[in-house]
Protein backbone atom coordinates (compact mmCIF):
# COMPACT_ATOMS: atom_id res chain seq x y z
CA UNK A 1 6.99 9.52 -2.38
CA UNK A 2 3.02 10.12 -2.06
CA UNK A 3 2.75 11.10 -5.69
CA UNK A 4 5.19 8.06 -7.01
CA UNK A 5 2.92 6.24 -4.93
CA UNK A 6 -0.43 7.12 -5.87
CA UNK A 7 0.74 6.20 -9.56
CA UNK A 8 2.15 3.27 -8.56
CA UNK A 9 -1.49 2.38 -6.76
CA UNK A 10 -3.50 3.77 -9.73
CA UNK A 11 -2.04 1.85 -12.25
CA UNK A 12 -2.35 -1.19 -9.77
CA UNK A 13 -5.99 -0.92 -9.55
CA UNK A 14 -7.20 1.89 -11.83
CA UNK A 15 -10.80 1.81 -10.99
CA UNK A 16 -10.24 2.93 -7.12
CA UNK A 17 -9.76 6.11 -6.35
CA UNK A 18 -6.74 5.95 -4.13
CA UNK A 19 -6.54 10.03 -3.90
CA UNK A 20 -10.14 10.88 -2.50
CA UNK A 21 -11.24 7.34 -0.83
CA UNK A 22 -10.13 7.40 2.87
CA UNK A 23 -11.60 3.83 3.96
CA UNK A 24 -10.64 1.38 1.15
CA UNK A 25 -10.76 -1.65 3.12
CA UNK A 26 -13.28 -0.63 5.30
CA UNK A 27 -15.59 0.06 2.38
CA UNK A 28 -14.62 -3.01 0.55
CA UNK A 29 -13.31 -0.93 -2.25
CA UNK A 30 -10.20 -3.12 -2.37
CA UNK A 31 -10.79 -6.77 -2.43
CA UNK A 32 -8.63 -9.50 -1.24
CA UNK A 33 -7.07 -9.95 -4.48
CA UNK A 34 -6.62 -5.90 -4.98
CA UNK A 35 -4.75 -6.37 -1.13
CA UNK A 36 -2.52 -9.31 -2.93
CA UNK A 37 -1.98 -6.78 -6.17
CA UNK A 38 -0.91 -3.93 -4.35
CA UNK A 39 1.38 -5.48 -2.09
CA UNK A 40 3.06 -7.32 -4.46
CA UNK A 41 3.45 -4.19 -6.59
CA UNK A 42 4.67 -2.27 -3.04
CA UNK A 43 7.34 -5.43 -2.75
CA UNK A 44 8.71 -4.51 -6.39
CA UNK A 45 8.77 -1.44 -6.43
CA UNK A 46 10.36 -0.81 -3.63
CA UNK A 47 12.43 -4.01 -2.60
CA UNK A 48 11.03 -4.11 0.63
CA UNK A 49 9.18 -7.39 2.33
CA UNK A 50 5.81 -7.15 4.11
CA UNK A 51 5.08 -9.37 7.45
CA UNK A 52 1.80 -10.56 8.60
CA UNK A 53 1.43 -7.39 10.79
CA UNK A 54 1.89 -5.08 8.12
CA UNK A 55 -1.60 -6.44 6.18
CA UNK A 56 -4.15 -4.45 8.09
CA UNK A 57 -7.32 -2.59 6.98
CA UNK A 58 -5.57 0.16 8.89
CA UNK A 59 -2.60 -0.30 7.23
CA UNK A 60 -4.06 -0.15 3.78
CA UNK A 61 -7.37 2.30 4.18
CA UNK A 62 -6.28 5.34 2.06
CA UNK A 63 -3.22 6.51 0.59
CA UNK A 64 -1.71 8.60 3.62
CA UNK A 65 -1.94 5.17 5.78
CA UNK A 66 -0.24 3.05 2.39
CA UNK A 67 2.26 5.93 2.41
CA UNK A 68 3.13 5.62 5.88
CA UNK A 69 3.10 1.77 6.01
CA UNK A 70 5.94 2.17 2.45
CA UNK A 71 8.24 4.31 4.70
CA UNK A 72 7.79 1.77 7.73
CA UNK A 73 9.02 -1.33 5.49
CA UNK A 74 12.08 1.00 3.87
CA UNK A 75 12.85 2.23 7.44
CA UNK A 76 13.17 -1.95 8.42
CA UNK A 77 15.15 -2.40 5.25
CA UNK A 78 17.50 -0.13 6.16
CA UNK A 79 17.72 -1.04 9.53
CA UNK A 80 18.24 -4.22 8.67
CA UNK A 81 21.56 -3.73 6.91
């Protein structure tokens, strides 16, 4: 998933470097509207719905944290069925 991912992200925002950078938010590499792109991009991708919680500069910092945050929002999905 990390490499579907980080194309998914890239192509998103193609001038941040999602495989190196390790505090996106923190940094203020992603901007709010960056935030907005990439989860909506998440949300199609992968069918899956965010909640308040889920938008955190934690949440959203590098790609390992994105990656884990994509499996937590499939895991609910399923769950949810």
């Amino acid at each position: 998933m990390r490499e579907e991912l980080l194309k998914l992200l890239e192509g998103t925002c193609p001038k941040v470097d999602f495989a190196n950078e390790n505090a996106l938010v923190d940094d203020g590499l992603l901007d709010s509207y960056a935030v907005l792109s990439i989860i909506s991009a998440i949300s199609e991708e992968y069918d899956v719905e965010f909640e308040a919680d889920d938008i955190l500069p934690e949440t959203l910092n590098n790609l390992d944290s994105i990656c884990q945050l994509v499996q937590t929002l499939l895991d609910r999905k399923a769950n949810a069925k």
